[in-house]
N, C-alpha and C. Protein backbone atom coordinates (compact mmCIF):
# COMPACT_ATOMS: atom_id res chain seq x y z
N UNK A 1 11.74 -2.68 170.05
CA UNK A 1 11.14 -3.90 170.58
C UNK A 1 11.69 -4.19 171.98
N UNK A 2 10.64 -4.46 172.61
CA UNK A 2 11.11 -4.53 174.41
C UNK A 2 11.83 -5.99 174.33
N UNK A 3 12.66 -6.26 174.93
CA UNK A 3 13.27 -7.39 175.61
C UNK A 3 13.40 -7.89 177.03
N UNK A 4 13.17 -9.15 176.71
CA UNK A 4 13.07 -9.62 178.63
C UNK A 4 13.62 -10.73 179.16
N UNK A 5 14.34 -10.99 180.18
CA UNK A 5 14.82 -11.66 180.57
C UNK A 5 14.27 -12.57 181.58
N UNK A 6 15.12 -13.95 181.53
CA UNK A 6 14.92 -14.98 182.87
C UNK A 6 15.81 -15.81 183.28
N UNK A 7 15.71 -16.98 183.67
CA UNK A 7 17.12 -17.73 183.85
C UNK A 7 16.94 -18.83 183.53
N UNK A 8 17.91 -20.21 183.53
CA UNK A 8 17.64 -21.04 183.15
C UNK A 8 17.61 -22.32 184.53
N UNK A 9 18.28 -22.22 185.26
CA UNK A 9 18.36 -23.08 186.15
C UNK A 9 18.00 -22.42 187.49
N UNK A 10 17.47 -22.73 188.58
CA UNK A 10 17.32 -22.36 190.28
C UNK A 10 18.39 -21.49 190.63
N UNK A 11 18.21 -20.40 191.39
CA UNK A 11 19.43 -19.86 191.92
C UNK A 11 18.44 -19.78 193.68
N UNK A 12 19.77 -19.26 194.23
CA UNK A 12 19.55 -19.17 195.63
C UNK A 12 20.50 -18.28 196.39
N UNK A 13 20.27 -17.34 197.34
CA UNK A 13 21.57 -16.76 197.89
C UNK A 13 20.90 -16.32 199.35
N UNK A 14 21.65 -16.05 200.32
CA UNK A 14 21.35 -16.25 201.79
C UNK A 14 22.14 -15.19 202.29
N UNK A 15 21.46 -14.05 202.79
CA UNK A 15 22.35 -12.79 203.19
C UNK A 15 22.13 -12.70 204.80
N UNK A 16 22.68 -11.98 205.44
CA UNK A 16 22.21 -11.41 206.35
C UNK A 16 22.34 -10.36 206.89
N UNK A 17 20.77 -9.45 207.36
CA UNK A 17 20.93 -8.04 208.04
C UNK A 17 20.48 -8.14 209.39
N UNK A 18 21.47 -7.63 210.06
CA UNK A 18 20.63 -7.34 211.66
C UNK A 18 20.06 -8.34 212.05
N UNK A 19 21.19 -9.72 211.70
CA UNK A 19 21.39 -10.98 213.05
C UNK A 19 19.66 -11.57 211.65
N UNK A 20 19.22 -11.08 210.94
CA UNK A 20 17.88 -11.85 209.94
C UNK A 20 18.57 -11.92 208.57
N UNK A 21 18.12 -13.89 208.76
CA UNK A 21 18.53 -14.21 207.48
C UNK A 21 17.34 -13.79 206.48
N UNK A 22 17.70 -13.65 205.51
CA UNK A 22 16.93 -13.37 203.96
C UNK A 22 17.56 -14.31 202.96
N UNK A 23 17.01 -15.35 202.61
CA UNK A 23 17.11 -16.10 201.90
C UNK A 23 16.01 -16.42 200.69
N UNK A 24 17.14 -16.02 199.34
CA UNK A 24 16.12 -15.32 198.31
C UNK A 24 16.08 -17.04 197.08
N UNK A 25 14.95 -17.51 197.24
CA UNK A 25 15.15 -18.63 195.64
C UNK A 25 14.37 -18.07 194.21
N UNK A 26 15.01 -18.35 193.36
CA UNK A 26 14.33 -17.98 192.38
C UNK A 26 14.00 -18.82 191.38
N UNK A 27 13.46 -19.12 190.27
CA UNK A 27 12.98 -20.28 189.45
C UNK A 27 12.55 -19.83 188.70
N UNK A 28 12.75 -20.14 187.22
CA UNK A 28 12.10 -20.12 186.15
C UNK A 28 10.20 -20.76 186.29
N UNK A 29 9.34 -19.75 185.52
CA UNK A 29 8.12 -20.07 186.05
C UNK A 29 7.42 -19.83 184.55
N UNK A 30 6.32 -20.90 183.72
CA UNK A 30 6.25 -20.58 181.77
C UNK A 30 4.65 -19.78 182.29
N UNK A 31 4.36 -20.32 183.70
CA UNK A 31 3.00 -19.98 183.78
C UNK A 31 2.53 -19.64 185.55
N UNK A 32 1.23 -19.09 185.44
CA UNK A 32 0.96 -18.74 187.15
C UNK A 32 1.37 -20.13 188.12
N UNK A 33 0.48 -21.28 187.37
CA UNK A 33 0.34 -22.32 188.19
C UNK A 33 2.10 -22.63 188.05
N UNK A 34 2.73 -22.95 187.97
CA UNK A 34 4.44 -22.58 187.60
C UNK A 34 4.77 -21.72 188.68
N UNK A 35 4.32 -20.95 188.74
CA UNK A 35 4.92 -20.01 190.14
C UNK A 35 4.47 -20.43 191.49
N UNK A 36 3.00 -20.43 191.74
CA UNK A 36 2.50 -20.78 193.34
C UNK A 36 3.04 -21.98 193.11
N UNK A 37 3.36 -23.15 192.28
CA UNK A 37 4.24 -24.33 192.69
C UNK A 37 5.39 -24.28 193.67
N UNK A 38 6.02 -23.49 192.83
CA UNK A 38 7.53 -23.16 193.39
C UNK A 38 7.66 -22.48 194.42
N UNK A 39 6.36 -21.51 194.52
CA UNK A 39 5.99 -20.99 195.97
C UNK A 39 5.45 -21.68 196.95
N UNK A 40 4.71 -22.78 196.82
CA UNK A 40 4.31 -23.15 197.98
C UNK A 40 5.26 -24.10 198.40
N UNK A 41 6.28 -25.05 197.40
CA UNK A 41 7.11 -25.70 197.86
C UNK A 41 8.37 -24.95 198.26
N UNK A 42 8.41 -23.93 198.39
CA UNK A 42 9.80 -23.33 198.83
C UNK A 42 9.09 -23.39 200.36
N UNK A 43 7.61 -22.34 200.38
CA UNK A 43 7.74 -22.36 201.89
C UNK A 43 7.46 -23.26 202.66
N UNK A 44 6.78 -24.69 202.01
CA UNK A 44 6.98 -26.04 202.87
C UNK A 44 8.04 -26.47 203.27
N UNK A 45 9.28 -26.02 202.76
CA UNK A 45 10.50 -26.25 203.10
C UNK A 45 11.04 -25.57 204.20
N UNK A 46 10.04 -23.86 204.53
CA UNK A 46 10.54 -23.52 205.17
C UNK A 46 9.48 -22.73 206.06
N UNK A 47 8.90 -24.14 206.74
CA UNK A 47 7.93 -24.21 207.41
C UNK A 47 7.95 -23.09 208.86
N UNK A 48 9.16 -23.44 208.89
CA UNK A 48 9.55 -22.57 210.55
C UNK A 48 10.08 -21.04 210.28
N UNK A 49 10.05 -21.02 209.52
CA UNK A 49 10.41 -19.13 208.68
C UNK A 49 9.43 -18.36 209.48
N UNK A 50 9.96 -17.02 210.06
CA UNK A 50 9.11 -16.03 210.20
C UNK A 50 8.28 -15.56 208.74
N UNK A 51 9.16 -15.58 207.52
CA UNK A 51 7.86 -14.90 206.47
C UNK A 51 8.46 -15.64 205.74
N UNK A 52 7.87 -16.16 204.25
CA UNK A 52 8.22 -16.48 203.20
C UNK A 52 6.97 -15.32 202.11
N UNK A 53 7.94 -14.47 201.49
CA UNK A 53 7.46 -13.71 200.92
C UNK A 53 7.57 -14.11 199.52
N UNK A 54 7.07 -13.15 198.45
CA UNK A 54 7.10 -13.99 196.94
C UNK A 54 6.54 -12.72 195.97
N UNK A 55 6.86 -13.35 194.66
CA UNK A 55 6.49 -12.30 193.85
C UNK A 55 7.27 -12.72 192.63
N UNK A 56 5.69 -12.95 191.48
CA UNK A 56 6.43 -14.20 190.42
C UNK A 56 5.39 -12.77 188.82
N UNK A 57 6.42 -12.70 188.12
CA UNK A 57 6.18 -12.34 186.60
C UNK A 57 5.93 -13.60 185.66
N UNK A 58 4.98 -13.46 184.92
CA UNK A 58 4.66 -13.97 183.46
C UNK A 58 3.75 -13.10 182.53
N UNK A 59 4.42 -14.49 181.49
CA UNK A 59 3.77 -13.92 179.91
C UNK A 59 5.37 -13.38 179.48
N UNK A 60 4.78 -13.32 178.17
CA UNK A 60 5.92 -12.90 177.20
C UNK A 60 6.47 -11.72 177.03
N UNK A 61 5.58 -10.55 177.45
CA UNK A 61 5.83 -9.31 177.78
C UNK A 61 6.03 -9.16 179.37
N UNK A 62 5.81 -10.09 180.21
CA UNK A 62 5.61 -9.88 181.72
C UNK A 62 4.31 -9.12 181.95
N UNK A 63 3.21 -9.63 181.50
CA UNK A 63 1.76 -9.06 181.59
C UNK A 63 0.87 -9.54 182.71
N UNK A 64 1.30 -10.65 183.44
CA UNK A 64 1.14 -10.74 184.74
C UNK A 64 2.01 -10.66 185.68
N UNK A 65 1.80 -9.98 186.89
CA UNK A 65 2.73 -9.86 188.16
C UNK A 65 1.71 -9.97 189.33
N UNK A 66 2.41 -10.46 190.31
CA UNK A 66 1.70 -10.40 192.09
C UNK A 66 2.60 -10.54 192.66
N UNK A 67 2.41 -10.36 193.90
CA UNK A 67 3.33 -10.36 194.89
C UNK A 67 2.60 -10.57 196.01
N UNK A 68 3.01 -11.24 197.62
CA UNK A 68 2.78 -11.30 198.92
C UNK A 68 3.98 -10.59 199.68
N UNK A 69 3.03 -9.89 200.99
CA UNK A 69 3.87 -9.56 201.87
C UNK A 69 4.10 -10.66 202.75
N UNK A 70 3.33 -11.44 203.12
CA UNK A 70 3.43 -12.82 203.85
C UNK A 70 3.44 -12.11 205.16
N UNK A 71 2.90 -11.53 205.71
CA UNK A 71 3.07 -11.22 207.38
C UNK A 71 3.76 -9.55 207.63
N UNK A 72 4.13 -9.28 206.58
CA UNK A 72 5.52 -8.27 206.73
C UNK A 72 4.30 -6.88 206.43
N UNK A 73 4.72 -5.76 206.85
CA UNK A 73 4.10 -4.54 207.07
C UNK A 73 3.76 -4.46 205.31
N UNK A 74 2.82 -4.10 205.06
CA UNK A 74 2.17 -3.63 203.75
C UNK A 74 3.13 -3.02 202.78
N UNK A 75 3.70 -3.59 201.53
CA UNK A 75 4.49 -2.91 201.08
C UNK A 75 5.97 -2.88 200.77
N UNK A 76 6.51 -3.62 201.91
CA UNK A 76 7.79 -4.02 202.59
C UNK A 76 8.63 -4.93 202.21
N UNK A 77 7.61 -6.22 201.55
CA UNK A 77 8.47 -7.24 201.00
C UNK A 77 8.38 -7.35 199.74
N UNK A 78 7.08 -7.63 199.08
CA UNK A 78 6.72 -8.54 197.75
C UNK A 78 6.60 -7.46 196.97
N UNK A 79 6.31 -6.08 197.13
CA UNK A 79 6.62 -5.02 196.36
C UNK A 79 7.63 -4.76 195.75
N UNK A 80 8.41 -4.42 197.13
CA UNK A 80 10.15 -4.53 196.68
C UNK A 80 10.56 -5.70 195.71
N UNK A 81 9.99 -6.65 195.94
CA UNK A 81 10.90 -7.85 195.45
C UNK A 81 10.71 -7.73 194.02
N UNK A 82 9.17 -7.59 193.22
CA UNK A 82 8.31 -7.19 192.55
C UNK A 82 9.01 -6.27 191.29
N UNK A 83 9.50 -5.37 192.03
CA UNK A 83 10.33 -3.95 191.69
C UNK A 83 11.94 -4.80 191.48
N UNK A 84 12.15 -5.06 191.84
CA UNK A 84 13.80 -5.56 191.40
C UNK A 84 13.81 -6.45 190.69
N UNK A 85 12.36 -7.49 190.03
CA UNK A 85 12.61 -8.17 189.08
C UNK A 85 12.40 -7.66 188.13
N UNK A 86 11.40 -6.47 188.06
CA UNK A 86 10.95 -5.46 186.99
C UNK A 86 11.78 -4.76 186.48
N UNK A 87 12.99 -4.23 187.51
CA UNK A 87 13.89 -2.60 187.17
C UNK A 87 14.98 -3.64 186.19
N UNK A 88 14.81 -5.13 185.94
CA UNK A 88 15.48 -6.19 185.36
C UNK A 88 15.06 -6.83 183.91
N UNK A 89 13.88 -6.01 183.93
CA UNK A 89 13.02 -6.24 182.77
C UNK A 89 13.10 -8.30 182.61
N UNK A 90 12.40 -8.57 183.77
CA UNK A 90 12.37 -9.98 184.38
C UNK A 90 11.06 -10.31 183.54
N UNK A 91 10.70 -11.83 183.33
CA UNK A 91 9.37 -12.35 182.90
C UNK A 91 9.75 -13.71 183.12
N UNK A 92 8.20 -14.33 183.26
CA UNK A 92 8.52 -15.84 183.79
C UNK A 92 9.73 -16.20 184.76
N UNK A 93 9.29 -15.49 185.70
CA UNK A 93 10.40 -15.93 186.93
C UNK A 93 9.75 -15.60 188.02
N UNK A 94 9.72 -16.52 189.58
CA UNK A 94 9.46 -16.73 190.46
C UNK A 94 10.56 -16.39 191.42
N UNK A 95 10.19 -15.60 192.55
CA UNK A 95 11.21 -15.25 193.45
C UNK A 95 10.19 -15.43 194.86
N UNK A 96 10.99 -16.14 196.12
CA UNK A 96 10.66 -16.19 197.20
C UNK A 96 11.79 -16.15 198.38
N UNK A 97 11.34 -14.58 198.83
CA UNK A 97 12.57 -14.32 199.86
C UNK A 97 12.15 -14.99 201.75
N UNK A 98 12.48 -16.35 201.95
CA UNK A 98 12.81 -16.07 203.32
C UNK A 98 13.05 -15.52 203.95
N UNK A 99 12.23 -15.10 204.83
CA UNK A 99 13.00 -14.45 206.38
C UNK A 99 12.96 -15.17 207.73
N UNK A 100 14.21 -15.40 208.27
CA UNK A 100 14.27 -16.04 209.94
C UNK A 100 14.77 -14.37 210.81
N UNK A 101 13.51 -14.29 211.52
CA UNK A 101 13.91 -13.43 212.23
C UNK A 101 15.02 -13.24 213.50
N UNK A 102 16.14 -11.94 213.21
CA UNK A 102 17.05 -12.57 214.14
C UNK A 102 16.84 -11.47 215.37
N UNK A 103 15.81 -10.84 215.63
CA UNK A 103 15.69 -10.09 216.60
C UNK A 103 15.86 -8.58 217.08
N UNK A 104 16.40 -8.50 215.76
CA UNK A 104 16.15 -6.82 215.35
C UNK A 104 15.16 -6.23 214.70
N UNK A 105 14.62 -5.25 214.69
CA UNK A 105 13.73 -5.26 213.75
C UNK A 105 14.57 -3.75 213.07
N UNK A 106 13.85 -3.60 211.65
CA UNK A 106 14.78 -3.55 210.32
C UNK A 106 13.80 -2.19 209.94
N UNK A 107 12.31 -2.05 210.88
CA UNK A 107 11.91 -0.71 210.54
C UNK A 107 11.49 -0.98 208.74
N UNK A 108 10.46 -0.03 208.42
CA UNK A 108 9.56 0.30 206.95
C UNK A 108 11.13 0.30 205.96
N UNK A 109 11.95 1.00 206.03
CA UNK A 109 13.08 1.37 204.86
C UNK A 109 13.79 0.08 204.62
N UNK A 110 14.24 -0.57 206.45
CA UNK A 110 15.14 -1.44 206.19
C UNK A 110 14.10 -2.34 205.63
N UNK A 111 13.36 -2.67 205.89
CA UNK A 111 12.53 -3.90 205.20
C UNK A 111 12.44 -3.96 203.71
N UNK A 112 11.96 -3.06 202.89
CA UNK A 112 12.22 -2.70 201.72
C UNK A 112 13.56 -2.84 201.17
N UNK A 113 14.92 -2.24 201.43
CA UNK A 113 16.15 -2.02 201.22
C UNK A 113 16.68 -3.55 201.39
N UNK A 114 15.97 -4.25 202.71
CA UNK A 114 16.23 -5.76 202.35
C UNK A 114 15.87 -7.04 201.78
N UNK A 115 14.77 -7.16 201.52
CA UNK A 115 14.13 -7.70 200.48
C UNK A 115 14.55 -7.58 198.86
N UNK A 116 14.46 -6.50 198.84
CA UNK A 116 14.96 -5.77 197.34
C UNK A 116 16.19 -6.33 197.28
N UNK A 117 17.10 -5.90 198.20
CA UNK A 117 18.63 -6.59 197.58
C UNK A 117 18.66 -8.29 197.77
N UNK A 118 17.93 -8.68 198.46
CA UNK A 118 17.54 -10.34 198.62
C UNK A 118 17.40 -11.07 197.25
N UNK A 119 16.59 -10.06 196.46
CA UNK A 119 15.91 -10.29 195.33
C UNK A 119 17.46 -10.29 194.09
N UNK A 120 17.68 -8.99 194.55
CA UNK A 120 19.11 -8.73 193.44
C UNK A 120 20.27 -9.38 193.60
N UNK A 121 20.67 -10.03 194.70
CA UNK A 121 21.72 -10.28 194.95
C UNK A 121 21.69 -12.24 194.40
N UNK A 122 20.31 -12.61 194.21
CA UNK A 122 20.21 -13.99 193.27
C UNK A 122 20.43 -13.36 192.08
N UNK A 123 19.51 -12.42 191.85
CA UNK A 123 19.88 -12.09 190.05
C UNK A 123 21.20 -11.87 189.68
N UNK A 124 22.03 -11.01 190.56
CA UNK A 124 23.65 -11.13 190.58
C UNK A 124 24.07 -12.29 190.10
N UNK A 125 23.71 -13.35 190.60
CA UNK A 125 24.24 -14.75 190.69
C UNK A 125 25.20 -14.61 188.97
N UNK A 126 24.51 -14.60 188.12
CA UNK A 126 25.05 -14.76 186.90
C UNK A 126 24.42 -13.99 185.44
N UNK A 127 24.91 -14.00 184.52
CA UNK A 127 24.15 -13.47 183.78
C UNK A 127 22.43 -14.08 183.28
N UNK A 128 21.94 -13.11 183.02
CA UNK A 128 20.28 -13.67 182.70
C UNK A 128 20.19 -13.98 181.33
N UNK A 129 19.53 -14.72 180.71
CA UNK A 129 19.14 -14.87 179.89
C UNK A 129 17.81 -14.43 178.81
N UNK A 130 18.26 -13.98 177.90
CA UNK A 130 17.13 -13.42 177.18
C UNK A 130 16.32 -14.24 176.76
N UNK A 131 14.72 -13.80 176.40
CA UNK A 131 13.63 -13.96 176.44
C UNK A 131 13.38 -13.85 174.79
N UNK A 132 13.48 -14.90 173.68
CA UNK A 132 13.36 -14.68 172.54
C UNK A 132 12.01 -15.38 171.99
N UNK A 133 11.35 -14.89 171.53
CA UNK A 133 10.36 -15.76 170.79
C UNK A 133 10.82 -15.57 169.22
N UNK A 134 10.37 -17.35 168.85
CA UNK A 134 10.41 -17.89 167.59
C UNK A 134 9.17 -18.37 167.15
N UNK A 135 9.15 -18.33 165.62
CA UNK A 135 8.39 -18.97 164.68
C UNK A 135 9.47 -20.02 163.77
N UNK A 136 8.22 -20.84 163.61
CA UNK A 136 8.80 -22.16 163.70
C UNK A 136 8.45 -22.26 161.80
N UNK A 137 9.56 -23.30 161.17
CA UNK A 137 9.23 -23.50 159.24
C UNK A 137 9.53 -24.48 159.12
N UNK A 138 8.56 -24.96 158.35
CA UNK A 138 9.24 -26.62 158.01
C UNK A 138 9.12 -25.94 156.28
N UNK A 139 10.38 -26.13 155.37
CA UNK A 139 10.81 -25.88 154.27
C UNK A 139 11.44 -27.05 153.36
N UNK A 140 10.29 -27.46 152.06
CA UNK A 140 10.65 -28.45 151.40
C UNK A 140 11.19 -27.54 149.90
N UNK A 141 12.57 -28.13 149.76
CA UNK A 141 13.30 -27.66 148.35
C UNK A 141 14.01 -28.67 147.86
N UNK A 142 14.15 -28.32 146.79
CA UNK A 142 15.45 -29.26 145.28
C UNK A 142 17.18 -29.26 146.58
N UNK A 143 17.20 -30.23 145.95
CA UNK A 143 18.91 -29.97 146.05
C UNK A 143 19.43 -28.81 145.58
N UNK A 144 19.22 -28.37 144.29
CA UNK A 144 20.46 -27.52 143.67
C UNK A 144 19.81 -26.08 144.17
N UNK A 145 18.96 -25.84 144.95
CA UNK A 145 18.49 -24.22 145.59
C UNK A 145 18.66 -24.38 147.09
N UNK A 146 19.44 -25.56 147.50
CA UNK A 146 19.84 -25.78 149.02
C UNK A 146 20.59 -24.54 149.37
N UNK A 147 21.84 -24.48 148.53
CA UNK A 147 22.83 -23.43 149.12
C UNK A 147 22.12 -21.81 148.65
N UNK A 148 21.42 -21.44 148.49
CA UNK A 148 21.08 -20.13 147.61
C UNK A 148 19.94 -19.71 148.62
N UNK A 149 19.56 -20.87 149.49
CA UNK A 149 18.53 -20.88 150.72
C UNK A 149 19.09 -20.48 151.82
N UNK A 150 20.50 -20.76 151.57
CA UNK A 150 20.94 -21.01 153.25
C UNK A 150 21.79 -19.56 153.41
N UNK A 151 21.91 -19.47 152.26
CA UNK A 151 22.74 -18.53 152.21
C UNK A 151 22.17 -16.98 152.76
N UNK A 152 21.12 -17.23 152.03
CA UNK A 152 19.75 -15.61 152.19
C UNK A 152 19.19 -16.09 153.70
N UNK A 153 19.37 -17.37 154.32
CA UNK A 153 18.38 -17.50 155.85
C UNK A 153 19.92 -16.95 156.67
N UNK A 154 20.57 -16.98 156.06
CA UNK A 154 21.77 -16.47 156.82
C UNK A 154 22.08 -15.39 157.57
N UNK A 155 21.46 -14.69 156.60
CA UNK A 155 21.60 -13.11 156.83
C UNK A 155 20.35 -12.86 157.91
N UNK A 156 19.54 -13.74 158.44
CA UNK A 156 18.91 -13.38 159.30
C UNK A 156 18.98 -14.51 160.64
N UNK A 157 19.92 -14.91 160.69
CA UNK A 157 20.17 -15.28 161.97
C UNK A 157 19.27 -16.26 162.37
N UNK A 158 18.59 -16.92 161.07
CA UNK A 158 18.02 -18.53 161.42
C UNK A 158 18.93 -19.38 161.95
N UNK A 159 18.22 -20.46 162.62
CA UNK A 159 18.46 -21.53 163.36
C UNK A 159 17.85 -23.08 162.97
N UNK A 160 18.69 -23.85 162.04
CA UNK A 160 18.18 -24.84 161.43
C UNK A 160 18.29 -25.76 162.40
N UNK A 161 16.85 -26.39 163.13
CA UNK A 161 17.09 -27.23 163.92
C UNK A 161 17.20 -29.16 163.39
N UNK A 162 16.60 -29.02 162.37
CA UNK A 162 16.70 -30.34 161.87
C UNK A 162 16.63 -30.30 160.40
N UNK A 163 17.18 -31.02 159.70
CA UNK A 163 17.55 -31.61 158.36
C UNK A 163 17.11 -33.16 158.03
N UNK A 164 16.08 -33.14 156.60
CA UNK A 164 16.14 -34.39 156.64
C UNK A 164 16.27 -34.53 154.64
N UNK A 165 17.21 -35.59 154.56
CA UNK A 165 17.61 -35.44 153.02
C UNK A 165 16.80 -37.20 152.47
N UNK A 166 15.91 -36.50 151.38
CA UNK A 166 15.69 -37.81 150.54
C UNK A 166 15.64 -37.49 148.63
N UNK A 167 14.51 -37.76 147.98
CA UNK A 167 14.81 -36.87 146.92
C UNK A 167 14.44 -35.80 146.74
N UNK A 168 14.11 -34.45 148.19
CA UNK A 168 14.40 -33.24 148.59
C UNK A 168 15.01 -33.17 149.74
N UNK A 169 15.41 -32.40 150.03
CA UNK A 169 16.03 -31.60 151.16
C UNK A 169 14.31 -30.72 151.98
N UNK A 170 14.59 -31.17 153.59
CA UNK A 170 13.44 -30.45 154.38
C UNK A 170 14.00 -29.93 155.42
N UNK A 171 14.22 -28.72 155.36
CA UNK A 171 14.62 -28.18 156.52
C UNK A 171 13.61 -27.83 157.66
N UNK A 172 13.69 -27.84 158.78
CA UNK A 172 13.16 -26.90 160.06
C UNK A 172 14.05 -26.36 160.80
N UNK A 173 13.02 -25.15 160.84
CA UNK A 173 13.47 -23.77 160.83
C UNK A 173 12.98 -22.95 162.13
N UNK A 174 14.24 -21.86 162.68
CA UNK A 174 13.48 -21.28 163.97
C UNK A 174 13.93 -19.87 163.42
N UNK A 175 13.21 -19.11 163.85
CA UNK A 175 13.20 -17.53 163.69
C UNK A 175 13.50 -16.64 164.67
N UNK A 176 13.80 -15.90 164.71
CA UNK A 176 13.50 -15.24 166.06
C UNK A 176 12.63 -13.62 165.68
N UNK A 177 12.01 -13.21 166.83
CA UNK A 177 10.99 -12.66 166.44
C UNK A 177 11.32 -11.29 165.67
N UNK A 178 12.31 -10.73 165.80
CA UNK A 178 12.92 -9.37 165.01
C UNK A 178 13.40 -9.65 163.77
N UNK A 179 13.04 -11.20 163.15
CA UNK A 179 13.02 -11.18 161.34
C UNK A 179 11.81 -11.49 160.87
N UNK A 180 10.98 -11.63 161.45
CA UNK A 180 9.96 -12.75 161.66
C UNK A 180 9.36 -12.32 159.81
N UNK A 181 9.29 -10.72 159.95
CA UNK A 181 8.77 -10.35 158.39
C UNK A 181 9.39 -10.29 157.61
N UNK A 182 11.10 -9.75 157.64
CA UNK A 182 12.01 -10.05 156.22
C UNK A 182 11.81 -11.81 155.90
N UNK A 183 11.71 -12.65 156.80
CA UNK A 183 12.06 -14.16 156.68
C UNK A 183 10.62 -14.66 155.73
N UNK A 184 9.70 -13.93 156.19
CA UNK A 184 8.12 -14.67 155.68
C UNK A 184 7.98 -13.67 154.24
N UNK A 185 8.53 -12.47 154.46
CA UNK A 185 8.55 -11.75 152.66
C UNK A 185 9.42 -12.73 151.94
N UNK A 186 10.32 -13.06 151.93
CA UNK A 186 11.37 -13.72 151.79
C UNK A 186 11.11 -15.52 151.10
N UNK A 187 10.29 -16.23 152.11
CA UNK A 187 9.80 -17.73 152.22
C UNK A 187 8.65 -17.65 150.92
N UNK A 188 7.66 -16.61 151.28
CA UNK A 188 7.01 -16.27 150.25
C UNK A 188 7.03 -15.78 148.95
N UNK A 189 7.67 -15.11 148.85
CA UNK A 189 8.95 -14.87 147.30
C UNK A 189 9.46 -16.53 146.75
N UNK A 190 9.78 -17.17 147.52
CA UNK A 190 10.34 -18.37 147.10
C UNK A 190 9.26 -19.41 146.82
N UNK A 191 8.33 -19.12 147.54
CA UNK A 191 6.90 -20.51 147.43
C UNK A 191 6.14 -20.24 146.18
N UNK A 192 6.12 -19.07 145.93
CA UNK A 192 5.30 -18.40 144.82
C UNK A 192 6.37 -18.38 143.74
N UNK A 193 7.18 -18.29 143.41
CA UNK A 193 8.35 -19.02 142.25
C UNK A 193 8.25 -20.23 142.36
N UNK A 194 7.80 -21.18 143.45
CA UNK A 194 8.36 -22.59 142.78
C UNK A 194 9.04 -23.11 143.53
N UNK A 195 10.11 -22.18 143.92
CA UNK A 195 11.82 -22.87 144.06
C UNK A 195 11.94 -23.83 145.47
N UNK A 196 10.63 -23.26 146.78
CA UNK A 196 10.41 -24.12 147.59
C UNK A 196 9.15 -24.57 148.20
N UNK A 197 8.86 -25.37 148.66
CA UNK A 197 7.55 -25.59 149.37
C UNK A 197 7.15 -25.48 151.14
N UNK A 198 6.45 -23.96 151.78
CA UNK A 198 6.52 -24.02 152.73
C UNK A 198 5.48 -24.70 154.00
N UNK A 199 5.23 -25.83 154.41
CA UNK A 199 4.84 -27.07 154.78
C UNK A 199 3.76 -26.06 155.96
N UNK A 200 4.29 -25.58 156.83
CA UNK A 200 3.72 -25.03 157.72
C UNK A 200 4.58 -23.76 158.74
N UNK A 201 3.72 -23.45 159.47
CA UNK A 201 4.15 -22.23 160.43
C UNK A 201 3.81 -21.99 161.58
N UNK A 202 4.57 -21.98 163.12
CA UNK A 202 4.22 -21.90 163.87
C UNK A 202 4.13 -20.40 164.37
């Protein structure tokens, strides 16, 4: 099963090659319109930039990608950038590398070679965070099959997000997607005995 990563909060980092700053932001993005947001307000910010380049992944597998060169030779920026969120196995994340030109020029390689590390050197910032999808249980049972429940959701690395006790016990429930079928063989074994009642499923 593929796994993918993103982050949780804004990062930002500001390098410089050959007298040109590259200043890379990045942002968590759930959707397209999520990304050109964060893109168009980065480069309103940075109105006087020679380029504000970009290049934003989504979907759950990372099944959409684009990228802009923004001005920069075909290839050079939003490719690269593109490519270093990918070689990261990146999804739902927005990256936009500034450039202030400082009067060198950086040539087809350097342009590539700098962008790209523009891109990596935010992801550096810290560790990323994985990309888990859950299914969601709301689970009505007896008191006396509480512990005999918790015990078997145990072994799969459920996540009881809420509890509510009256004359049953209702748990909700998060999954994550690599039990998703021992947990529902499992829920179903138990609904079909009796022993619990499973309310719904996200």
């Amino acid at each position: 099963m593929d796994t993918f990563y993103s982050i949780d909060d804004d990062r930002r980092t500001d390098i410089k090659i050959k007298r040109s700053a590259f200043i890379c932001s990045l942002r968590y993005a759930n959707t397209i319109s999520d990304a050109k947001k964060f893109i168009a307000s980065v480069s309103s910010d940075h109105k006087q930039a020679t380029h504000n380049c970009w290049a934003y992944i989504v979907g759950e597998k990372g099944e959409v990608s684009h990228s802009s060169d923004n001005g920069e030779p075909t290839g050079t920026a939003g490719k690269p950038m593109l490519n270093a969120l990918q070689s990261n196995k990146m999804t739902n994340i927005a990256a936009v590398v500034t450039r202030y030109y400082g009067g060198v020029k950086l040539g087809v390689r350097g342009l590539i070679e700098a962008y790209s590390q523009s891109v990596i050197s935010a992801i550096e910032l810290a560790p990323l965070k994985k990309i888990v999808s859950v299914r969601k249980y709301i689970i009505d049972l007896p008191y006396s099959f509480n512990d005999t429940l918790l015990y078997h959701l145990n072994n799969f690395n459920v996540k009881i997000t809420e509890t509510r006790y009256s004359d049953i016990i209702s748990h909700d429930v998060e999954v994550d997607e690599e039990h998703w079928h021992d947990v529902d063989l499992l829920l179903d074994e138990y609904q079909k005995s009796g022993k619990v009642k499973l309310l719904h499923k996200i």
